[in-house]
Protein backbone atom coordinates (compact mmCIF):
# COMPACT_ATOMS: atom_id res chain seq x y z
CA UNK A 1 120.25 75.60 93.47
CA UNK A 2 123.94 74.61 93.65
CA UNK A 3 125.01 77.18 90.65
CA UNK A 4 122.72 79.89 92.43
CA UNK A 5 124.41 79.37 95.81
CA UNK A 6 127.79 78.96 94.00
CA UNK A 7 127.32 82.43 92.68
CA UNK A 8 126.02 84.68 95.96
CA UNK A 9 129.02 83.14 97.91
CA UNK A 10 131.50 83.89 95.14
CA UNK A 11 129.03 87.85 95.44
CA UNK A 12 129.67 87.92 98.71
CA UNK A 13 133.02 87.17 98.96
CA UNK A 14 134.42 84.38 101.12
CA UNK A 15 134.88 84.45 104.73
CA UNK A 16 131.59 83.83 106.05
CA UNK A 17 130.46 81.60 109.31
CA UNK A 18 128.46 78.19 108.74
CA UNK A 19 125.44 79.79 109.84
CA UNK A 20 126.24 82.74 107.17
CA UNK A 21 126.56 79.47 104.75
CA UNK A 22 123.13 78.56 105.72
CA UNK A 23 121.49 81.84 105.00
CA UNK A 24 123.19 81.62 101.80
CA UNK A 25 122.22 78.32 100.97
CA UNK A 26 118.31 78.81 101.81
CA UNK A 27 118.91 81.79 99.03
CA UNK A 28 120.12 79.63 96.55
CA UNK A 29 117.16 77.36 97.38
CA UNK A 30 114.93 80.23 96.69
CA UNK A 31 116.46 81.31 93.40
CA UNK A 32 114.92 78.09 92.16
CA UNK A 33 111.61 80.34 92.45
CA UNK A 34 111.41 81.44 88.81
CA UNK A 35 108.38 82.54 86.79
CA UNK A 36 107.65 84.33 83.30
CA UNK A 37 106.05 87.27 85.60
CA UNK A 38 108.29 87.28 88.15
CA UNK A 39 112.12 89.07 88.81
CA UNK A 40 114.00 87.07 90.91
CA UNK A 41 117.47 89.18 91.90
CA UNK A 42 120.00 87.73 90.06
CA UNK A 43 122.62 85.60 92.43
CA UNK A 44 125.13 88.49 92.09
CA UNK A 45 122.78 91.08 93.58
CA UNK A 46 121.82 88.94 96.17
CA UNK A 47 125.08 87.30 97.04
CA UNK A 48 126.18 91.91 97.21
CA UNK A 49 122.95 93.02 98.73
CA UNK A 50 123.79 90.21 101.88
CA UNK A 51 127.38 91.46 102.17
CA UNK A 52 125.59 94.79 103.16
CA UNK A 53 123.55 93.50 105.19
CA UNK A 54 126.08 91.53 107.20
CA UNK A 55 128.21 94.54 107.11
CA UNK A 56 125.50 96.68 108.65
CA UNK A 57 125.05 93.66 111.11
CA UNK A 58 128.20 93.69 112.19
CA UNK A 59 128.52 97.54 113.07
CA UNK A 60 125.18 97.28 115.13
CA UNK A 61 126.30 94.22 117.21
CA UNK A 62 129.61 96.45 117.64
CA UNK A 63 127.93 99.11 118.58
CA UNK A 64 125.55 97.43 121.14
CA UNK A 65 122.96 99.75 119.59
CA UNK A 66 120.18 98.54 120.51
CA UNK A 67 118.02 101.64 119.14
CA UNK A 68 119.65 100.43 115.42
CA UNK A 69 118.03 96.81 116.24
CA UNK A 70 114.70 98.45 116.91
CA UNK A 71 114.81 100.56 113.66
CA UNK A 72 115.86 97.61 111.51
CA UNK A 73 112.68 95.50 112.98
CA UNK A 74 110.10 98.43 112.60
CA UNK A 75 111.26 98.93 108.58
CA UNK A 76 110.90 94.97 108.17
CA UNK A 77 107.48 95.10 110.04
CA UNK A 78 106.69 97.69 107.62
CA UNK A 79 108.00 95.40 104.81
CA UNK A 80 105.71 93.36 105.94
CA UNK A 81 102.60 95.12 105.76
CA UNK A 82 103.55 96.70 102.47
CA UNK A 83 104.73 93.62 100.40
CA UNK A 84 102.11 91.65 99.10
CA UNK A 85 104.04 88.01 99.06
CA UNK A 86 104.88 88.75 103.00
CA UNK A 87 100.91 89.69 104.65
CA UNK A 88 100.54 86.15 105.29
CA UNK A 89 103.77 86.11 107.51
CA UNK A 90 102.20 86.43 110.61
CA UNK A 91 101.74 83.84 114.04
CA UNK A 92 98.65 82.87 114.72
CA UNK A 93 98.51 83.78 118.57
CA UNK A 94 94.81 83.55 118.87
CA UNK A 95 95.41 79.90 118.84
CA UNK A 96 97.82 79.90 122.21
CA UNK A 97 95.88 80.21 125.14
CA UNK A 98 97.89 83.28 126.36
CA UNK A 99 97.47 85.01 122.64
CA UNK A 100 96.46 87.97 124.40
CA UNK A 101 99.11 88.52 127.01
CA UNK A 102 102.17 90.88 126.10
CA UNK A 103 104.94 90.14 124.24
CA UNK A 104 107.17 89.83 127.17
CA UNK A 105 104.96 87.21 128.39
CA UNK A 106 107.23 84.00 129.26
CA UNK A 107 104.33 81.29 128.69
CA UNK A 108 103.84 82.89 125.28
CA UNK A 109 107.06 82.67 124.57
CA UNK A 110 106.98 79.08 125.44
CA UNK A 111 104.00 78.25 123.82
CA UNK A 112 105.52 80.00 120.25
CA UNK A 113 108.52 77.37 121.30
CA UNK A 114 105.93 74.25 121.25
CA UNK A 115 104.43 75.54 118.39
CA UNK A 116 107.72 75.55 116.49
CA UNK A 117 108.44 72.67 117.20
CA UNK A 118 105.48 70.49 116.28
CA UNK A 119 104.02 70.05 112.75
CA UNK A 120 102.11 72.96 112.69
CA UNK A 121 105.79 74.89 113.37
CA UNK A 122 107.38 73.12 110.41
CA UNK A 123 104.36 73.79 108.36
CA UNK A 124 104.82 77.55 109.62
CA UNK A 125 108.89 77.85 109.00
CA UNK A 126 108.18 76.48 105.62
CA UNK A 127 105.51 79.06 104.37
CA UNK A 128 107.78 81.70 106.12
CA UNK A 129 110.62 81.01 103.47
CA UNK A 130 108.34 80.00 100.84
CA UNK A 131 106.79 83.68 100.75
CA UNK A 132 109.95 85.59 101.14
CA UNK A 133 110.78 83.20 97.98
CA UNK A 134 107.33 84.79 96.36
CA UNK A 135 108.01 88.21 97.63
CA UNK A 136 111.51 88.17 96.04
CA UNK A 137 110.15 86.70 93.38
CA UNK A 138 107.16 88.97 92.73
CA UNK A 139 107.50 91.78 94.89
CA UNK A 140 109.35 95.11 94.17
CA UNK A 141 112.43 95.99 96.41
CA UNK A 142 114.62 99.21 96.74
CA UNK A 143 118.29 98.37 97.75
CA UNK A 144 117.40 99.14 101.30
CA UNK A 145 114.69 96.97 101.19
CA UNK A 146 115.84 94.60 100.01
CA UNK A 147 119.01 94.77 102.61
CA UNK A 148 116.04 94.83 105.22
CA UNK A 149 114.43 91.50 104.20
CA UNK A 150 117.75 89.47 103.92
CA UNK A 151 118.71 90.75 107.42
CA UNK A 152 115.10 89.38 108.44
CA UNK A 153 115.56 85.89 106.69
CA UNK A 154 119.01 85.40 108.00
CA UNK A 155 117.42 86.18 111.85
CA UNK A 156 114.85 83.59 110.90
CA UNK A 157 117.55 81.26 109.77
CA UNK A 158 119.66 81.28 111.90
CA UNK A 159 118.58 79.74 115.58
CA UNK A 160 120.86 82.48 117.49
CA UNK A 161 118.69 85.49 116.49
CA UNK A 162 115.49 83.67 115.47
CA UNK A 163 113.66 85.19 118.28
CA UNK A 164 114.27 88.91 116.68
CA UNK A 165 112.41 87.70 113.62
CA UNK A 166 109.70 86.06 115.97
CA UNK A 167 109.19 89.12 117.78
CA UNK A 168 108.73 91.12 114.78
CA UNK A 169 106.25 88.99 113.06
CA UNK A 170 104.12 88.93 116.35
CA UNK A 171 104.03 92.38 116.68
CA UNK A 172 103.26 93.30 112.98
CA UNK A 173 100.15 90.36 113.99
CA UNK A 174 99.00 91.77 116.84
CA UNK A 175 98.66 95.52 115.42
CA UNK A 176 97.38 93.96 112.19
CA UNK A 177 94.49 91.99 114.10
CA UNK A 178 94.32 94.88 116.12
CA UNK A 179 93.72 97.46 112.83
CA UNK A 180 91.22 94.86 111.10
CA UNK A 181 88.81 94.90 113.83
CA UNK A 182 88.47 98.27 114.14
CA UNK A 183 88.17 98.42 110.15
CA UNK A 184 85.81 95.83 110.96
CA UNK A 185 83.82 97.40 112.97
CA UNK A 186 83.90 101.13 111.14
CA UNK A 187 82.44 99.13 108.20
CA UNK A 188 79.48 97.93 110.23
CA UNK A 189 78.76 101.09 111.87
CA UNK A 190 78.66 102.93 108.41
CA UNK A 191 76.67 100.64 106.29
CA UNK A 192 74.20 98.82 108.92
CA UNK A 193 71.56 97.02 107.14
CA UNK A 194 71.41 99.42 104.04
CA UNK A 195 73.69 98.17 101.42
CA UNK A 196 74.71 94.26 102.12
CA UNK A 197 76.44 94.34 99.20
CA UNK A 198 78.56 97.18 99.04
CA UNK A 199 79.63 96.25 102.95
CA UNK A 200 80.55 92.94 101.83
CA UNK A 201 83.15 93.99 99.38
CA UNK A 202 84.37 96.83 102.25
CA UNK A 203 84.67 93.90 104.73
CA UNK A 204 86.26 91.50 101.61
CA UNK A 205 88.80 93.93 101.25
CA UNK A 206 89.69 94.36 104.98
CA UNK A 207 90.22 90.90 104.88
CA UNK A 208 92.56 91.10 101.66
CA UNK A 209 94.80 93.45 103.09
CA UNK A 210 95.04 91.44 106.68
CA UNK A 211 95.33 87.50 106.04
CA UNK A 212 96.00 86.49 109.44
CA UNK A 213 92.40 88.49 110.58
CA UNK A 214 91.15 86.17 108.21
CA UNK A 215 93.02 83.23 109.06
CA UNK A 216 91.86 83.89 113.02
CA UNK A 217 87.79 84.16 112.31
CA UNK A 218 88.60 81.14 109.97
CA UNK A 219 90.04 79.10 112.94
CA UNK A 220 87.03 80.69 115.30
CA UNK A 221 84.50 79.60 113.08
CA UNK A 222 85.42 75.68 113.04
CA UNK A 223 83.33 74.53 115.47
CA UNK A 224 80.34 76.13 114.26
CA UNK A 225 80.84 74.62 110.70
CA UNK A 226 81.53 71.26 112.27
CA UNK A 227 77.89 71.18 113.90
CA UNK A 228 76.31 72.36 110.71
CA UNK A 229 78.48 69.64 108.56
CA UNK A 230 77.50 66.86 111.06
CA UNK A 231 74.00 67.64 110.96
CA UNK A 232 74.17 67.67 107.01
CA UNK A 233 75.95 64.19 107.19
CA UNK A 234 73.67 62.51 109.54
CA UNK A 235 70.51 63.83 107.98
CA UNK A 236 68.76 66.61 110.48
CA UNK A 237 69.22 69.38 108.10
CA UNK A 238 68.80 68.78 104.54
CA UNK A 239 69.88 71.06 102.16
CA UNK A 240 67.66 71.34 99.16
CA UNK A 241 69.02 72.95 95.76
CA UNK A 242 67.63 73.48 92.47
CA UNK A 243 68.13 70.31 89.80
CA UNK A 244 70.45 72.79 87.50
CA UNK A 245 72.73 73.45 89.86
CA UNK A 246 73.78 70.01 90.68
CA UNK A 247 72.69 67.92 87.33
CA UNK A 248 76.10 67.63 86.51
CA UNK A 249 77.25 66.34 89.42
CA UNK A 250 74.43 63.43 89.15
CA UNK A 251 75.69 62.58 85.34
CA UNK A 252 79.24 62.12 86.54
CA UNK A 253 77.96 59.99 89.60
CA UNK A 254 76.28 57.85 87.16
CA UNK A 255 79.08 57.84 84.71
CA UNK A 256 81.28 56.63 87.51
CA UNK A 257 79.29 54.23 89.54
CA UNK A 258 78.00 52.43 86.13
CA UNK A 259 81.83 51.92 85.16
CA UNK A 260 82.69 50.04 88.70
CA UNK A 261 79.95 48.19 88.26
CA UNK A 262 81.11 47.01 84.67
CA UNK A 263 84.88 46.28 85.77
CA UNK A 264 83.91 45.31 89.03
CA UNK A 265 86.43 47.87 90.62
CA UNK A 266 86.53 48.04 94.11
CA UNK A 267 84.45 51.60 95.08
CA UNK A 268 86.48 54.36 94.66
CA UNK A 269 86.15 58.01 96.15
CA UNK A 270 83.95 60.17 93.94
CA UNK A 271 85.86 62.86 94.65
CA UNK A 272 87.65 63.62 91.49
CA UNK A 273 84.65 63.82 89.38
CA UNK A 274 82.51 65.98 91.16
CA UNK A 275 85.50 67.95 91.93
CA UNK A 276 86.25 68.60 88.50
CA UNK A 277 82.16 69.10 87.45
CA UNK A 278 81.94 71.24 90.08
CA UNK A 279 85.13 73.31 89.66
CA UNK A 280 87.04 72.75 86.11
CA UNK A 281 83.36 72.28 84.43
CA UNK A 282 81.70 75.47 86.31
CA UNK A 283 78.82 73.95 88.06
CA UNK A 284 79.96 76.07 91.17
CA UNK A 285 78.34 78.87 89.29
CA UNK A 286 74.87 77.64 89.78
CA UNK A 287 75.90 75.60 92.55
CA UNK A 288 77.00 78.07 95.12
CA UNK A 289 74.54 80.56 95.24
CA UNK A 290 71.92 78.09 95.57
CA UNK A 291 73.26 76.13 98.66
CA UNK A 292 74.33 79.44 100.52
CA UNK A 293 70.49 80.34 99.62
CA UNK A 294 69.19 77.29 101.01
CA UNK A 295 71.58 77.84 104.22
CA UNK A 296 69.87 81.23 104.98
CA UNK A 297 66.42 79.49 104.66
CA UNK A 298 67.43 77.08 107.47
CA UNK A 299 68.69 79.91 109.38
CA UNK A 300 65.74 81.44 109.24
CA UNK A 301 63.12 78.73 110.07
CA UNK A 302 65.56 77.10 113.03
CA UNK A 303 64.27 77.89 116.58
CA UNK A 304 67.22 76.58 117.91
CA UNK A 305 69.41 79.46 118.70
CA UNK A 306 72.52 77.46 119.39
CA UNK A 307 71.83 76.26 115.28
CA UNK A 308 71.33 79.16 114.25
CA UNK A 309 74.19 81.17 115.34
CA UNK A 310 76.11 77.88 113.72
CA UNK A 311 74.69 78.63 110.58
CA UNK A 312 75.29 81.86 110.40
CA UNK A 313 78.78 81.62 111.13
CA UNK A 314 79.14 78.87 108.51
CA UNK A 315 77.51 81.48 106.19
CA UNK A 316 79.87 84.52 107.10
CA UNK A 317 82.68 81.64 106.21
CA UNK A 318 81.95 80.40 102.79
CA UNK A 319 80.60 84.25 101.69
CA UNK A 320 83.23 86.86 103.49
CA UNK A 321 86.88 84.45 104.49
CA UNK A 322 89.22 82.72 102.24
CA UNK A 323 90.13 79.58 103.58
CA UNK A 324 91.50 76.22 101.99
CA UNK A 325 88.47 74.46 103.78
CA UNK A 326 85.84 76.46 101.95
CA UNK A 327 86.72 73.87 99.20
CA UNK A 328 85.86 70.69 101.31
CA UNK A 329 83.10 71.91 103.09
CA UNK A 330 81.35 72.86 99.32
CA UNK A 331 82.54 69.51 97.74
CA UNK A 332 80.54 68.13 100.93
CA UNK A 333 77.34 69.77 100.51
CA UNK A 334 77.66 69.46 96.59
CA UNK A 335 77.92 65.54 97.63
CA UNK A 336 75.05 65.78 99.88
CA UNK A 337 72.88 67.58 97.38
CA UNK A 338 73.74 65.38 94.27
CA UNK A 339 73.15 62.25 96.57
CA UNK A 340 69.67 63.70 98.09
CA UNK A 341 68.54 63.54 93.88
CA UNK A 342 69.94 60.34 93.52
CA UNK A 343 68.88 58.41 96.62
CA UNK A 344 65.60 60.34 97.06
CA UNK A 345 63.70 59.26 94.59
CA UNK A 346 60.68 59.66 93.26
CA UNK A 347 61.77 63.54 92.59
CA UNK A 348 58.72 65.43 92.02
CA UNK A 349 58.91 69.42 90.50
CA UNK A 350 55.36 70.14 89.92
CA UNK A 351 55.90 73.28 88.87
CA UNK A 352 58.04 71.82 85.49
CA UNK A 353 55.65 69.49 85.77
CA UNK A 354 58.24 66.92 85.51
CA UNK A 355 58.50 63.76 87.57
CA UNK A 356 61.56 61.77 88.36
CA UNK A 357 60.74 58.38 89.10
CA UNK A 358 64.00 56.61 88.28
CA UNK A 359 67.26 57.27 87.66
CA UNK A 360 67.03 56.45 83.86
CA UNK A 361 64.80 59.59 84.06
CA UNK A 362 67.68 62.01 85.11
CA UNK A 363 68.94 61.18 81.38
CA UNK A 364 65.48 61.33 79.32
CA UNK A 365 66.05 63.92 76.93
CA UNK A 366 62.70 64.71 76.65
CA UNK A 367 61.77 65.32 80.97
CA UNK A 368 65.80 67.29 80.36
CA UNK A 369 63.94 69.64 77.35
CA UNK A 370 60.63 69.58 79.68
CA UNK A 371 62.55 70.62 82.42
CA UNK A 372 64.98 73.40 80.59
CA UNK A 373 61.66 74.65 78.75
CA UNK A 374 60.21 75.68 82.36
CA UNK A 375 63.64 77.82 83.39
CA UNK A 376 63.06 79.48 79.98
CA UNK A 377 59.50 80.77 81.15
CA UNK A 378 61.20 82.09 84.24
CA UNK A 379 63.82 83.58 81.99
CA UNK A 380 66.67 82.13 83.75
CA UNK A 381 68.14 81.54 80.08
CA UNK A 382 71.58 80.94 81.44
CA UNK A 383 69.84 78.24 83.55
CA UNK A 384 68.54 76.33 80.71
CA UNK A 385 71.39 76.80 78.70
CA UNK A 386 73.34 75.12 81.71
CA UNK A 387 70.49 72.30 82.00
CA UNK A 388 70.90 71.87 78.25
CA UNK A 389 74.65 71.87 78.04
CA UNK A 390 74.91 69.29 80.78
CA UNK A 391 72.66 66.85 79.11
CA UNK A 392 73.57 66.91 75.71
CA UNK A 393 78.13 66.66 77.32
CA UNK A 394 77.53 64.42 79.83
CA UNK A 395 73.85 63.10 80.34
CA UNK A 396 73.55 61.56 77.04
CA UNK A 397 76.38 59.22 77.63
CA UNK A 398 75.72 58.23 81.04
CA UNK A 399 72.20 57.42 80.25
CA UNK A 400 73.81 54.84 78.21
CA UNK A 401 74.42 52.47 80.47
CA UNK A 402 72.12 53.85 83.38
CA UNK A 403 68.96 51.53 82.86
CA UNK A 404 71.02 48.18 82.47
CA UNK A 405 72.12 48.93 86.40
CA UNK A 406 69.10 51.32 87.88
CA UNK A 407 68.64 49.41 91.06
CA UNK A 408 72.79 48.64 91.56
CA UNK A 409 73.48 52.09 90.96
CA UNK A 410 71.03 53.41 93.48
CA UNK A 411 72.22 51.05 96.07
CA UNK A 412 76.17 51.59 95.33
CA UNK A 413 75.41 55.64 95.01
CA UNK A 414 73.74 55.63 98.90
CA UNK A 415 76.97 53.64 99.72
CA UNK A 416 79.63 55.53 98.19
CA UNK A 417 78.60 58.93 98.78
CA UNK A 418 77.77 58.30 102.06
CA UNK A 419 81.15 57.46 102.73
């Protein structure tokens, strides 16, 4: 960072203001941002490219052209809908309670103020230079551009013109929310009922190319999933999945719970092991389908209208949005699922004709083979494959210990992943 800086002020000269010292600072900070497919400017066309820039500045402010202030915010909003790295600059207004007044709007103004200023703001401001970082890094520039975006990040910068950037980025937002819906809504008038499919990956790709449309039904959906999670956690809907698509998730329960109980740990989270069967091992694959299968059933036999409309929205999130908390909220119903297998027992599937009395019997070989044998006759090969993998990588060795501590384990497994 210190060479990088070093070298844009040396590009740019000498003779620059603290805050211009700032700006170039946060670029040396950001030509830290390397990566075997990325092009990073070099400090010397930075260090030249900001000289313009500040040049071009200066004539403007000189000029009290306010017309050249207005051009050099539409080209960045347009740098902003065209760079990649820079669609997920954007304010979230739909969570300020005037979002939809105008821009001149004083108590949205002040609200954007609070919102800077709290954690979300810092958490905002530091995304906001991390992905002009990632655009510089991975996105292509002309000159001009590129003079464009530094004149952007050193209004962001720098608190005196901070507002110009502000007012930019929520004005791209609003015409970008503004463009998805009616995208949105095109997409639902063309394809109705006829092709699910096909409208999915129309209505996918809307929300690809507009991040903060996504971000906003995200944020609009919470409450919805929060009524279907709580009625998950306290038992009034249970969510019932097929053994294959969580049997991995029940070895590494096992695998974990039996080694607490012989080091007498204190309980841990279960978290990283399921994470990692259900993620780095690939049990999401069987996994996710199933549960957003079994959410559709529920939707679908509820009276309650209230639940329903919950569901469905918690559908339309984990299928269509893209959302750090589609992670969590899977993990929790893969936790729910494994547990209802573990805790449930005896587990009865008549149509295997297989019976799981105890939990030893998760890790007989020969109910496994019984069980495996039956997908097979449904030909869903890749099914018993799975079933078959799972066993013989992680079932095998879990069973190992599993009958010294059957009626511990149960008890310790309601505990734990209720928790």
């Amino acid at each position: 960072m210190e060479d990088a800086t070093r070298r844009i002020s040396q590009a740019v000269g000498g003779g620059f203001t603290p805050e211009g010292h700032e700006v170039i600072e946060t670029l040396g900070f950001l030509c830290g941002l390397q990566s075997d497919d990325g092009h990073m400017p070099s400090p010397e066309t930075l260090g030249s490219v900001l000289n313009d820039a500040w040049e071009a500045e200066e004539l403007i402010r000189g000029s009290l052209d306010e017309g050249a202030v207005s051009t050099l915010s539409l080209a960045f909003q347009v740098l902003l809908g065209e760079k990649q790295q820079l669609r997920v600059v954007r304010i979230p207004v739909w969570q300020f309670a005037s979002g939809s007044a105008d821009d001149e709007d004083e108590d949205l103004w002040d609200l954007i103020d609070q919102y800077l200023t709290g954690d979300e703001g810092l958490e905002f401001i530091e995304e906001t230079v991390n992905s002009i970082g990632l655009s510089l890094l991975y996105d292509d520039y002309t000159d001009e551009e590129l003079k464009t975006l530094l004149i952007a990040l050193g209004w962001f910068v720098i608190d005196d013109t901070r507002d110009l950037f502000l007012y930019t980025v929520l004005h791209k937002t609003r015409s970008d929310l503004a463009a998805a819906e009616e995208k949105m809504d095109e997409i639902m008038k063309e394809q109705g009922n006829d092709d699910q499919g096909e409208m999915y990956q129309e209505l996918r790709s809307v929300m690809r190319q507009y991040p903060a449309y996504d971000q906003m039904l995200a944020d609009n959906l919470s409450d919805d999933i929060g009524l279907v999670m709580s009625a998950v956690a306290e038992g009034e809907l249970k969510i019932e999945v097929p053994l294959y698509s969580v049997l991995g998730g029940i070895y590494a329960v096992f695998s974990k719970l039996t080694e607490i109980l012989k080091n007498l740990h204190s309980r841990p989270s279960l978290s990283p092991p399921l994470e990692e069967t259900l993620f780095a091992d690939g049990e999401y694959h069987y996994f996710f389908p199933q549960v957003i299968e079994a959410l559709q059933r529920a939707m679908m036999e509820t009276e309650d209208e209230q639940y329903r409309d919950a569901l469905d929205g918690l559908l339309f999130f984990l299928v269509l949005l893209s959302d750090t908390r589609q992670i969590k909220v899977i993990k929790l119903l893969y936790i729910n699922c494994v547990r209802s297998y573990v805790s449930d027992l005896p587990v009865d599937l008549p149509e295997a004709n297989v019976e799981f009395v105890a939990v030893s019997d998760y890790c007989d070989r020969g109910l496994i083979e019984r069980y495996a044998s039956h997908l097979e006759s449904l030909e869903m090969l890749e099914e018993a494959t799975h079933v078959r993998d799972v066993f013989n990588t992680m079932g095998e060795k879990a069973g190992q210990d599993v009958g010294v501590f059957t009626d511990e384990l149960i008890e310790l497994a309601k505990s734990v992943m209720a928790e």
